[in-house]
N, C-alpha and C. Protein backbone atom coordinates (compact mmCIF):
# COMPACT_ATOMS: atom_id res chain seq x y z
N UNK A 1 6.04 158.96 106.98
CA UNK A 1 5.69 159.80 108.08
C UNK A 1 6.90 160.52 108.64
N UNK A 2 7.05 160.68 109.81
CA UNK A 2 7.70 161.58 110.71
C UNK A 2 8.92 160.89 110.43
N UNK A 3 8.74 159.44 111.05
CA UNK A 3 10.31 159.02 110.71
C UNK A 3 11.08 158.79 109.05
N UNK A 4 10.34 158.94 107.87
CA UNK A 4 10.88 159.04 106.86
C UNK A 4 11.35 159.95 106.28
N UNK A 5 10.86 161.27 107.32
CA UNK A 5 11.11 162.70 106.73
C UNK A 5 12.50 162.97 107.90
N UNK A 6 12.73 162.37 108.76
CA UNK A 6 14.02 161.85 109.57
C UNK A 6 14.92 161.56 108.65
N UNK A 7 15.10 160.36 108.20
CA UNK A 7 15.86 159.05 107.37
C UNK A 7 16.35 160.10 106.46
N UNK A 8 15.06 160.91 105.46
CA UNK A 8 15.34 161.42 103.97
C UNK A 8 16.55 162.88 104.49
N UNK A 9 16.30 163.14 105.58
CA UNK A 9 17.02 164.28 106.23
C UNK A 9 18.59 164.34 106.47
N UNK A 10 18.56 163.11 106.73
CA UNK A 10 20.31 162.14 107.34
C UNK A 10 21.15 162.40 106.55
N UNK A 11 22.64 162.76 106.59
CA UNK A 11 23.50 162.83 105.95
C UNK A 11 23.81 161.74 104.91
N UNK A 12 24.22 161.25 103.46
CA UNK A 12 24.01 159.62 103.57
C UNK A 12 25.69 158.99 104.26
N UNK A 13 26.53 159.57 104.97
CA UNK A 13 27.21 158.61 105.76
C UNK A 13 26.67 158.35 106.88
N UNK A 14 25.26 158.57 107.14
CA UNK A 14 25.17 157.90 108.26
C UNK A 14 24.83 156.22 108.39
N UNK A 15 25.18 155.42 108.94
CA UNK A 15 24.76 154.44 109.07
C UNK A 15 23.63 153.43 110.36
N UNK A 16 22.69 152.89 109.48
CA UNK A 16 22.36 152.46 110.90
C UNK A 16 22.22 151.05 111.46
N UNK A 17 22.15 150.97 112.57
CA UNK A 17 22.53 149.49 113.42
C UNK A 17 21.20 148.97 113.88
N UNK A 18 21.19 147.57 113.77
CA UNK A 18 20.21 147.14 114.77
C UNK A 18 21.05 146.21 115.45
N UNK A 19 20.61 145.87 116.83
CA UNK A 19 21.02 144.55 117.79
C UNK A 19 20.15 143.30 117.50
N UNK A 20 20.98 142.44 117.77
CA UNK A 20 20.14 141.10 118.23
C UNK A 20 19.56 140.15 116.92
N UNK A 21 18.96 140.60 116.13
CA UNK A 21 18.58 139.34 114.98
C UNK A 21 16.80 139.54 115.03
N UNK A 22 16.45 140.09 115.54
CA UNK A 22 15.05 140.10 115.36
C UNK A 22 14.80 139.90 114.07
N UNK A 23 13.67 139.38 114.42
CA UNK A 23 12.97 138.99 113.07
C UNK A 23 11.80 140.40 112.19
N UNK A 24 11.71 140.88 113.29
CA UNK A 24 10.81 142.59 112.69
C UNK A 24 12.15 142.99 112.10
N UNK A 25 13.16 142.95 112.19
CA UNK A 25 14.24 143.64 111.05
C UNK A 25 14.12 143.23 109.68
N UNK A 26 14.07 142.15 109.46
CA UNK A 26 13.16 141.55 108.25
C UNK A 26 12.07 141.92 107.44
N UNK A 27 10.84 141.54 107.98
CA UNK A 27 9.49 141.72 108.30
C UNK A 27 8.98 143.33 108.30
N UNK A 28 10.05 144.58 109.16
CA UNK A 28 9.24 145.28 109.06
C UNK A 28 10.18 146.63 108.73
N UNK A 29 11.39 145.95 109.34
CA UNK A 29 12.39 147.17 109.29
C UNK A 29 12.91 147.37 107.94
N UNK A 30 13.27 146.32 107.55
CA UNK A 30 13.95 146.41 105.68
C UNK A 30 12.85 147.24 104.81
N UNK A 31 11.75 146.57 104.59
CA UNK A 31 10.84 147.37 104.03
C UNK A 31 10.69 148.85 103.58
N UNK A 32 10.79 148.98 105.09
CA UNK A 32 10.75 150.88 105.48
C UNK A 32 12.18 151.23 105.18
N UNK A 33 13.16 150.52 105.64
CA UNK A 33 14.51 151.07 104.91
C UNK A 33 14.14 150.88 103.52
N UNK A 34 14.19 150.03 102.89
CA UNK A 34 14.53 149.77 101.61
C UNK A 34 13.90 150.91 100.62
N UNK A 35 12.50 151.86 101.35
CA UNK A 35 11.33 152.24 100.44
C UNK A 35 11.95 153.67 100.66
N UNK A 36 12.93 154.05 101.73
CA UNK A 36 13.64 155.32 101.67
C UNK A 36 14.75 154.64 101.32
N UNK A 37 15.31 153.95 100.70
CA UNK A 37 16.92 154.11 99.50
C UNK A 37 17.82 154.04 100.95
N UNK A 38 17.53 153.59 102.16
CA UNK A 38 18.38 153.64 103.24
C UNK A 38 18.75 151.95 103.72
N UNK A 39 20.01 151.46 104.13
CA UNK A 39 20.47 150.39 104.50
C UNK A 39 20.69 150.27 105.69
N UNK A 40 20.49 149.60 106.56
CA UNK A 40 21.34 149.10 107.91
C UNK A 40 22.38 147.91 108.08
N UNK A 41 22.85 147.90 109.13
CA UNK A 41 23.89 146.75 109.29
C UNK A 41 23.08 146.40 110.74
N UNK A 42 22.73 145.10 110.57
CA UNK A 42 21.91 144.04 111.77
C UNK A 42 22.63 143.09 112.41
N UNK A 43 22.93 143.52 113.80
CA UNK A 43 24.00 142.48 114.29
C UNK A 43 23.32 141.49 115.39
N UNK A 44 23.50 140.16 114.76
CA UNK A 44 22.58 139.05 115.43
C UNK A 44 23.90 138.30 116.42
N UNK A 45 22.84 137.89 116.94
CA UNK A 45 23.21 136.86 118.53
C UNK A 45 23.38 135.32 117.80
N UNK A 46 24.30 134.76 117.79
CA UNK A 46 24.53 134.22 116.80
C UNK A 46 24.05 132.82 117.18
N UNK A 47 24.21 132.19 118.36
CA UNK A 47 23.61 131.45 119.31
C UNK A 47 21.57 131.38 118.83
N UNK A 48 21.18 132.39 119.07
CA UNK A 48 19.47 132.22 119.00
C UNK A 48 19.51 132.25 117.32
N UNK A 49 20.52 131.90 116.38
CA UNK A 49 20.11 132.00 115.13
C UNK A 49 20.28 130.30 114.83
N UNK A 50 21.72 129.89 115.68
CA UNK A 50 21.75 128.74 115.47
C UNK A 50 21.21 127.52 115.95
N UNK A 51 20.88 127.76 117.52
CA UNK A 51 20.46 126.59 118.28
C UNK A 51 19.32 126.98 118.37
N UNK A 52 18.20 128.42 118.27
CA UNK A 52 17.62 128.86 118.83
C UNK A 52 16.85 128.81 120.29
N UNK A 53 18.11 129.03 121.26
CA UNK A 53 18.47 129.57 122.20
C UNK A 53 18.39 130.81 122.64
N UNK A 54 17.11 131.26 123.37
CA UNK A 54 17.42 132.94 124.30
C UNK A 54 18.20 132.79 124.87
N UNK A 55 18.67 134.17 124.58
CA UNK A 55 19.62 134.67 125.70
C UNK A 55 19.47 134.88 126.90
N UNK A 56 20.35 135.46 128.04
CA UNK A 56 19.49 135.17 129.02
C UNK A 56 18.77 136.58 129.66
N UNK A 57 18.74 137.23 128.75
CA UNK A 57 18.01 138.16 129.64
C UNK A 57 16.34 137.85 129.14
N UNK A 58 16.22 137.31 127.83
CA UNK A 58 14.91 137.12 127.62
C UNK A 58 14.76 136.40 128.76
N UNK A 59 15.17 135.24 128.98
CA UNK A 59 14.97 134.03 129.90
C UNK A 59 14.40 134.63 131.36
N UNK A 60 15.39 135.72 131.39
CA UNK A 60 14.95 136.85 132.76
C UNK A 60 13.43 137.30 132.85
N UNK A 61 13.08 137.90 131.75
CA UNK A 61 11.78 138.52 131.71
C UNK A 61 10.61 137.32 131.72
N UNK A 62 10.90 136.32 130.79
CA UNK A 62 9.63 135.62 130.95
C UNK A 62 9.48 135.20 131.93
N UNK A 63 10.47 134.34 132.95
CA UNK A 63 10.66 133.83 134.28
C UNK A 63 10.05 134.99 135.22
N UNK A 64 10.29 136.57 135.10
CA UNK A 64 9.58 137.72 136.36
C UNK A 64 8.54 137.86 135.77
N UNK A 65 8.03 137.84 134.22
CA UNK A 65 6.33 137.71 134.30
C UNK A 65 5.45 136.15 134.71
N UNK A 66 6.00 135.46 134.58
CA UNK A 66 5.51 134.14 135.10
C UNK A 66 5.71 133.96 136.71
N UNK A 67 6.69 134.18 137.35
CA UNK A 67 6.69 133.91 138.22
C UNK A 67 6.29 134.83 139.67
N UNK A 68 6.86 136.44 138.99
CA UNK A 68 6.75 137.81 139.74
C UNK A 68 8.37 137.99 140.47
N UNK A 69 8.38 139.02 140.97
CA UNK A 69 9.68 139.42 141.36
C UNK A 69 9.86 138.78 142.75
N UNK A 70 9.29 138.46 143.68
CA UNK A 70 9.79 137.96 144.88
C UNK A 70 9.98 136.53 144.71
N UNK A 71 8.86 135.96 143.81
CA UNK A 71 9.21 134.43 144.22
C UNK A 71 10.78 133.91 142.89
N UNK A 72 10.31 135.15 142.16
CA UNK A 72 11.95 134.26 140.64
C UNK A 72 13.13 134.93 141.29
N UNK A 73 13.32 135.90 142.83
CA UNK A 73 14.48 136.09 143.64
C UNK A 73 14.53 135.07 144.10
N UNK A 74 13.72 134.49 145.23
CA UNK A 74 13.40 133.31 146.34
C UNK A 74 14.21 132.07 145.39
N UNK A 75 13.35 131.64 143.84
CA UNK A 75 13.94 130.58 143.78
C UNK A 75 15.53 130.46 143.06
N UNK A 76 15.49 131.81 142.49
CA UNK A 76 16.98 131.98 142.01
C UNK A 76 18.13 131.82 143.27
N UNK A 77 17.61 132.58 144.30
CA UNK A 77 18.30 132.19 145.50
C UNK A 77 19.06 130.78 146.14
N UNK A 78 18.03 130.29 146.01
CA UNK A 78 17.47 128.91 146.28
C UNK A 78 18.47 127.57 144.95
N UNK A 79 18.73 128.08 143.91
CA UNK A 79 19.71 127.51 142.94
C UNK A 79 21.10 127.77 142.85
N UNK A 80 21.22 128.92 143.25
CA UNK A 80 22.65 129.57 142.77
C UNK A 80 23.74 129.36 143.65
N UNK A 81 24.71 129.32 143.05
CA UNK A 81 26.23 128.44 144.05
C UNK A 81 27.24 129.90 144.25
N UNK A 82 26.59 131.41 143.61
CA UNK A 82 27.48 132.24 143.45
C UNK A 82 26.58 133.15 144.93
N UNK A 83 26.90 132.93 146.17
CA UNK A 83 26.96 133.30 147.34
C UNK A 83 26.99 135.09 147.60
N UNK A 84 27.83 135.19 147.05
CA UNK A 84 28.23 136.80 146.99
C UNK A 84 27.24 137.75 145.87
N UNK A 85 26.68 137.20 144.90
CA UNK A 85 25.78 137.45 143.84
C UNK A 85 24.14 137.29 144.30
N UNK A 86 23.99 136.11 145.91
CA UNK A 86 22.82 135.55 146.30
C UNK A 86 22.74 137.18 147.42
N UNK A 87 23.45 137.26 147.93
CA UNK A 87 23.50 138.17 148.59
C UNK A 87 23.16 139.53 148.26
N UNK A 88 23.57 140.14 147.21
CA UNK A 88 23.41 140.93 145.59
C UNK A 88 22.13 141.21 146.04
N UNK A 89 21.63 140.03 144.94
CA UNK A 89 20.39 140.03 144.21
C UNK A 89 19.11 139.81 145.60
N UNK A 90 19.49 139.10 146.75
CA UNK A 90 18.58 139.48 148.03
C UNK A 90 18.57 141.14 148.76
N UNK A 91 19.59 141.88 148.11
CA UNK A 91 19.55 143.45 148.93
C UNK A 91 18.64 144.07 148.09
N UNK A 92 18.86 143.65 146.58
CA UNK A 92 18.20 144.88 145.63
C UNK A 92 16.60 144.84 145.85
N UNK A 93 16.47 143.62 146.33
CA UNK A 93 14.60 142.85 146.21
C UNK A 93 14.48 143.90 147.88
N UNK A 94 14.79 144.19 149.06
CA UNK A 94 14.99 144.46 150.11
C UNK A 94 15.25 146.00 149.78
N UNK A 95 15.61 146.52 149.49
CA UNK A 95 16.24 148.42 149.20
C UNK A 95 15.77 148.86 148.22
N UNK A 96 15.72 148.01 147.32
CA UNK A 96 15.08 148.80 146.22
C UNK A 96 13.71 148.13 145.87
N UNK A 97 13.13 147.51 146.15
CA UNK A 97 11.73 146.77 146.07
C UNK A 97 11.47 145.46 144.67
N UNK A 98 13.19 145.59 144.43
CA UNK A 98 13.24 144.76 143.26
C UNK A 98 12.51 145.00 142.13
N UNK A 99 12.83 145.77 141.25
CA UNK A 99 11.95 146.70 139.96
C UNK A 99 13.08 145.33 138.97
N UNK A 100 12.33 145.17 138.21
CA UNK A 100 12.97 144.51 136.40
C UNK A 100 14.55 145.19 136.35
N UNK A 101 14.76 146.62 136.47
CA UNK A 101 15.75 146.84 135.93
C UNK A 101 16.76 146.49 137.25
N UNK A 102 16.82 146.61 138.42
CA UNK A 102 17.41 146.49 139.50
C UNK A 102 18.00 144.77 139.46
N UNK A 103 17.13 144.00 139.87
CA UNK A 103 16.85 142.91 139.37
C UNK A 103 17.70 142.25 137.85
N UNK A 104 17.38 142.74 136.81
CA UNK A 104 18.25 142.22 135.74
C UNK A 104 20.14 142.97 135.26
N UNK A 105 20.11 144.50 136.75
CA UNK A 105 21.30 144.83 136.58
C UNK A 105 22.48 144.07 137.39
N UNK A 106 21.62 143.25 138.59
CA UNK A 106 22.12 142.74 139.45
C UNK A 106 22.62 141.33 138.62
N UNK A 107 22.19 140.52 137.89
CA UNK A 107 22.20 139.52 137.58
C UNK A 107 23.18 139.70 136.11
N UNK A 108 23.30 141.18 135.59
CA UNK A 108 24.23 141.57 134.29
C UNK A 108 25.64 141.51 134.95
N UNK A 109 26.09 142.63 136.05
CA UNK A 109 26.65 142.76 136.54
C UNK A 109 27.34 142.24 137.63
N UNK A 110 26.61 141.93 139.21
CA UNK A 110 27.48 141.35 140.02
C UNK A 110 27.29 139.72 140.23
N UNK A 111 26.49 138.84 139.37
CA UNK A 111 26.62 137.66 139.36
C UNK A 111 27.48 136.97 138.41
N UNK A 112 27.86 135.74 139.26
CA UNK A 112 28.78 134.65 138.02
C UNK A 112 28.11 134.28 136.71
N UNK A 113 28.35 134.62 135.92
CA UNK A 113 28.10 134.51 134.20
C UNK A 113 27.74 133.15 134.36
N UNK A 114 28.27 132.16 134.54
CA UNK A 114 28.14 130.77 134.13
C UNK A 114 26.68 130.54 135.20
N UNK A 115 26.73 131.08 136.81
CA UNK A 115 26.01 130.33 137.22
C UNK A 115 24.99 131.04 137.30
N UNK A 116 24.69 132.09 136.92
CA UNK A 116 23.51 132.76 136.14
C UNK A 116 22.89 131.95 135.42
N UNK A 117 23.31 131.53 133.84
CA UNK A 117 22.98 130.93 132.72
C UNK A 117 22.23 129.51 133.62
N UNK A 118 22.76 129.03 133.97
CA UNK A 118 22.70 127.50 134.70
C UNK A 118 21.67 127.99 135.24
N UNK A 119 21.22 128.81 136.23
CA UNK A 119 20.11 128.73 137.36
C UNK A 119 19.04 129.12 136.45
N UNK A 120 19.10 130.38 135.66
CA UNK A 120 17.98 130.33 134.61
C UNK A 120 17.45 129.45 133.84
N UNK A 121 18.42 128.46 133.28
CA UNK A 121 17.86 127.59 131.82
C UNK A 121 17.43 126.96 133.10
N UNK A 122 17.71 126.03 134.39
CA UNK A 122 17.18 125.34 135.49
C UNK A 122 15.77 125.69 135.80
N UNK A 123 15.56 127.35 136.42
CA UNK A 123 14.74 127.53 136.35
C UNK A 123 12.93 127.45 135.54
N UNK A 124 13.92 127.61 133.83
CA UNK A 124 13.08 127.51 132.61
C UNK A 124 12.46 125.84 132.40
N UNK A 125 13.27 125.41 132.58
CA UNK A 125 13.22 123.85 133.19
C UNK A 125 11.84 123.50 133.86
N UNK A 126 12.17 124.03 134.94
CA UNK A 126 11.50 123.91 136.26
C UNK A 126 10.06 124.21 136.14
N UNK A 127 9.85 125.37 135.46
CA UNK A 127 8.37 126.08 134.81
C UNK A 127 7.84 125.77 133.73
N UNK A 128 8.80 124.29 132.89
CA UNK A 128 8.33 124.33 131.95
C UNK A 128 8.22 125.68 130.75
N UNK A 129 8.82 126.49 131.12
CA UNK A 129 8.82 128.03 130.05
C UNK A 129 9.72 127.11 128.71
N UNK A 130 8.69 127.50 127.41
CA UNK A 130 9.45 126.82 125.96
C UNK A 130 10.13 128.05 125.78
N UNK A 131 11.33 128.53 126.05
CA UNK A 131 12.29 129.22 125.22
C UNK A 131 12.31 129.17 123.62
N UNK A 132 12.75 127.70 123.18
CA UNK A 132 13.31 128.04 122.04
C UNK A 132 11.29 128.49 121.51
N UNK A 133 10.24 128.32 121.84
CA UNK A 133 8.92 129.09 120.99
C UNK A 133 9.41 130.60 120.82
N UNK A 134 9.93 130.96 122.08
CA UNK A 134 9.90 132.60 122.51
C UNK A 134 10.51 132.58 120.87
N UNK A 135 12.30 132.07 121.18
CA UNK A 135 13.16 132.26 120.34
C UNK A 135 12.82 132.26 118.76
N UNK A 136 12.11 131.30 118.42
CA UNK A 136 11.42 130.95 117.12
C UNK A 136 10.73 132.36 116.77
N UNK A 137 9.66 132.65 117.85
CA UNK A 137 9.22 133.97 117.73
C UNK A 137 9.73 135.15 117.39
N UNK A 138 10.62 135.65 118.30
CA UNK A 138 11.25 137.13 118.32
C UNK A 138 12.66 136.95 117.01
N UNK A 139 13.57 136.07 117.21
CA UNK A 139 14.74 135.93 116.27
C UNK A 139 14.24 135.32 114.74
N UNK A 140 15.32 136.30 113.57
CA UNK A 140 15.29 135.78 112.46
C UNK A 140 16.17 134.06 112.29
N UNK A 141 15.57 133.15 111.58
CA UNK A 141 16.70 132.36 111.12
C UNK A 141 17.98 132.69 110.37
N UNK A 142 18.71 131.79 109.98
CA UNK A 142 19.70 132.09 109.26
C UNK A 142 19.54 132.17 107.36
N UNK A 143 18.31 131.44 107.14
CA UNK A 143 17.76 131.68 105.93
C UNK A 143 17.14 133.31 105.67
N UNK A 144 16.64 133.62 107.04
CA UNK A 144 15.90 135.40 106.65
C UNK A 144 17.27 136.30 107.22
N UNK A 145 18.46 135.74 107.80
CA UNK A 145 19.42 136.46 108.03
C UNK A 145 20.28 136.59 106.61
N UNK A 146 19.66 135.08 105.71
CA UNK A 146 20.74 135.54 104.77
C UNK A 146 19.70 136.27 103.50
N UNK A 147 18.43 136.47 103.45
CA UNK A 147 17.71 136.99 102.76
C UNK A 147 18.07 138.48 103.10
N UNK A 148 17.87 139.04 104.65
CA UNK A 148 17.98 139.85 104.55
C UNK A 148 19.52 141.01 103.78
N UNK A 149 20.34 139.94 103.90
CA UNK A 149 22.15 140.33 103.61
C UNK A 149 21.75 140.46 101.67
N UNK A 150 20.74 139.46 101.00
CA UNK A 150 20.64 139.63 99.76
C UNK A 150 20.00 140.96 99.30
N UNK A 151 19.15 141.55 100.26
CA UNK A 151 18.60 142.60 99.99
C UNK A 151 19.48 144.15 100.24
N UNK A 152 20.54 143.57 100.38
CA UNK A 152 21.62 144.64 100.80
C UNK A 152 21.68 145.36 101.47
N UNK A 153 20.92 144.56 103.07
CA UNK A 153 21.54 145.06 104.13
C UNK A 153 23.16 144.46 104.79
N UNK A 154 23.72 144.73 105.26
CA UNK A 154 24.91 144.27 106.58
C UNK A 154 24.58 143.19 107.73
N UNK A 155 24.79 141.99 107.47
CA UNK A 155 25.10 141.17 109.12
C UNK A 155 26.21 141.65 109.68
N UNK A 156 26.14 141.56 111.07
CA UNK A 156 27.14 141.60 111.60
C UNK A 156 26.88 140.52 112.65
N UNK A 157 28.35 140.62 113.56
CA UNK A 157 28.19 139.45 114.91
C UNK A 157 27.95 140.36 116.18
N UNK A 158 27.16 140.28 116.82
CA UNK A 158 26.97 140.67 118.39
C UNK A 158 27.23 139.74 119.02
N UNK A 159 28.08 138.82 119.08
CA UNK A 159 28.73 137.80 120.08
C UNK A 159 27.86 136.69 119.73
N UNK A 160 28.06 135.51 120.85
CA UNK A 160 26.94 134.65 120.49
C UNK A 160 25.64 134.40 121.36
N UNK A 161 25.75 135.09 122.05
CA UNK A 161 24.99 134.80 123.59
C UNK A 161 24.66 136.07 124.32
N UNK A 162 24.84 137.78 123.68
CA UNK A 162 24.73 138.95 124.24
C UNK A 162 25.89 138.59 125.36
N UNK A 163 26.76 138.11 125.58
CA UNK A 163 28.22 138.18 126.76
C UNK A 163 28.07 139.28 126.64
N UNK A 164 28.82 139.89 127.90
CA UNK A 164 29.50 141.60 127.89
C UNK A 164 31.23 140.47 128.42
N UNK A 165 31.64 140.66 127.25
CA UNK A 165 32.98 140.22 126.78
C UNK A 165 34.02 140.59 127.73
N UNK A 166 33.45 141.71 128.28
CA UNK A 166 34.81 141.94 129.53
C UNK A 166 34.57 141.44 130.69
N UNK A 167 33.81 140.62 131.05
CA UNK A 167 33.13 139.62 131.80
C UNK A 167 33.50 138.13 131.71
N UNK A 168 34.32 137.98 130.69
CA UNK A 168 34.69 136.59 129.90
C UNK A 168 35.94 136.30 130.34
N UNK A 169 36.13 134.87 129.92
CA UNK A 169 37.85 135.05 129.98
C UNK A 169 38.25 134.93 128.28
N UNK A 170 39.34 134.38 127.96
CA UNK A 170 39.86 134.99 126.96
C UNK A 170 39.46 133.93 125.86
N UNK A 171 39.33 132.79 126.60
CA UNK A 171 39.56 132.16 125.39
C UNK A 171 37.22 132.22 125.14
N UNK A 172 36.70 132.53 126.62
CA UNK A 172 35.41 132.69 126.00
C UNK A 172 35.28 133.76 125.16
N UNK A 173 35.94 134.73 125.07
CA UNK A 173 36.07 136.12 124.09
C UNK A 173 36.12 135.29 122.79
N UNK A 174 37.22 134.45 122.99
CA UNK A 174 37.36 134.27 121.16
C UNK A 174 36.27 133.25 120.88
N UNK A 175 35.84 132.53 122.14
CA UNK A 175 34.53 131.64 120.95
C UNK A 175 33.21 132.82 120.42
């Protein structure tokens, strides 16, 4: 269709990327590459391949559809030891009516990394939410990560956990 008459159009240095490890990169994306003579390089979260562990922004979304946006502020509030981040994430719910993206920029950006992670998996805890099902679900293993590398696409590493690395300290950069 539309997008193969795209692909067949492309210069061939172009290259293309996927994020994260999904398992439709497998399943649905190789396929359609493979049937236009086109390759990608797929860079997985290396964490949900090994422990299968979400990351935490999945952890984000299932927690605001299960719970809704005022009460997964209230109890995130209610967990978190990062004061200045509680404060944050109580203005955006207050000024901006707390939308998903407000909400998960607040928690990318001006909260503590560590006590983010902690209040979420707590949270996930708390609700009983099975992560690693999600994870099982959406992420490839490392057997269809390495199927897919036989079919001659590219792994790559996207960290292990989606970090934004300049957020880290140094020696979390190098794990």
């Amino acid at each position: 269709g539309t997008a193969g008459k795209f692909i067949r159009s492309m210069p061939s240095a172009v290259v293309l990327t996927m994020d994260d490890g999904y398992v439709d990169n497998l399943t649905h994306l190789a396929p359609l590459l493979e049937q236009l003579g086109v390759r990608a390089t797929v860079y997985v979260e290396t964490r949900a391949l090994s422990e299968r562990r979400l990351n935490w922004t999945h952890s984000l979304f299932l927690l605001l559809d299960h719970l809704g946006h005022e009460a997964f502020v209230a109890r995130y509030c209610a967990l978190a030891n990062d004061a200045d981040g509680v404060a944050k994430l109580q203005a955006v719910l207050q000024q901006q009516g707390g939308s998903t993206y407000h909400i998960k920029r607040v928690l990318k950006y001006e909260v503590q990394r560590l006590d983010r992670e902690r209040v979420l998996e707590a949270l996930m805890q708390a609700e009983r939410l099975d992560g690693r099902a999600l994870c099982d679900t959406l992420y490839m293993t490392w057997d269809q990560a390495r199927e897919l590398h036989r079919r001659g696409h590219e792994i790559g590493a996207h960290t292990e956990s989606h970090a934004i690395l300049s957020r880290c300290s140094a020696d979390e950069q190098r794990q």
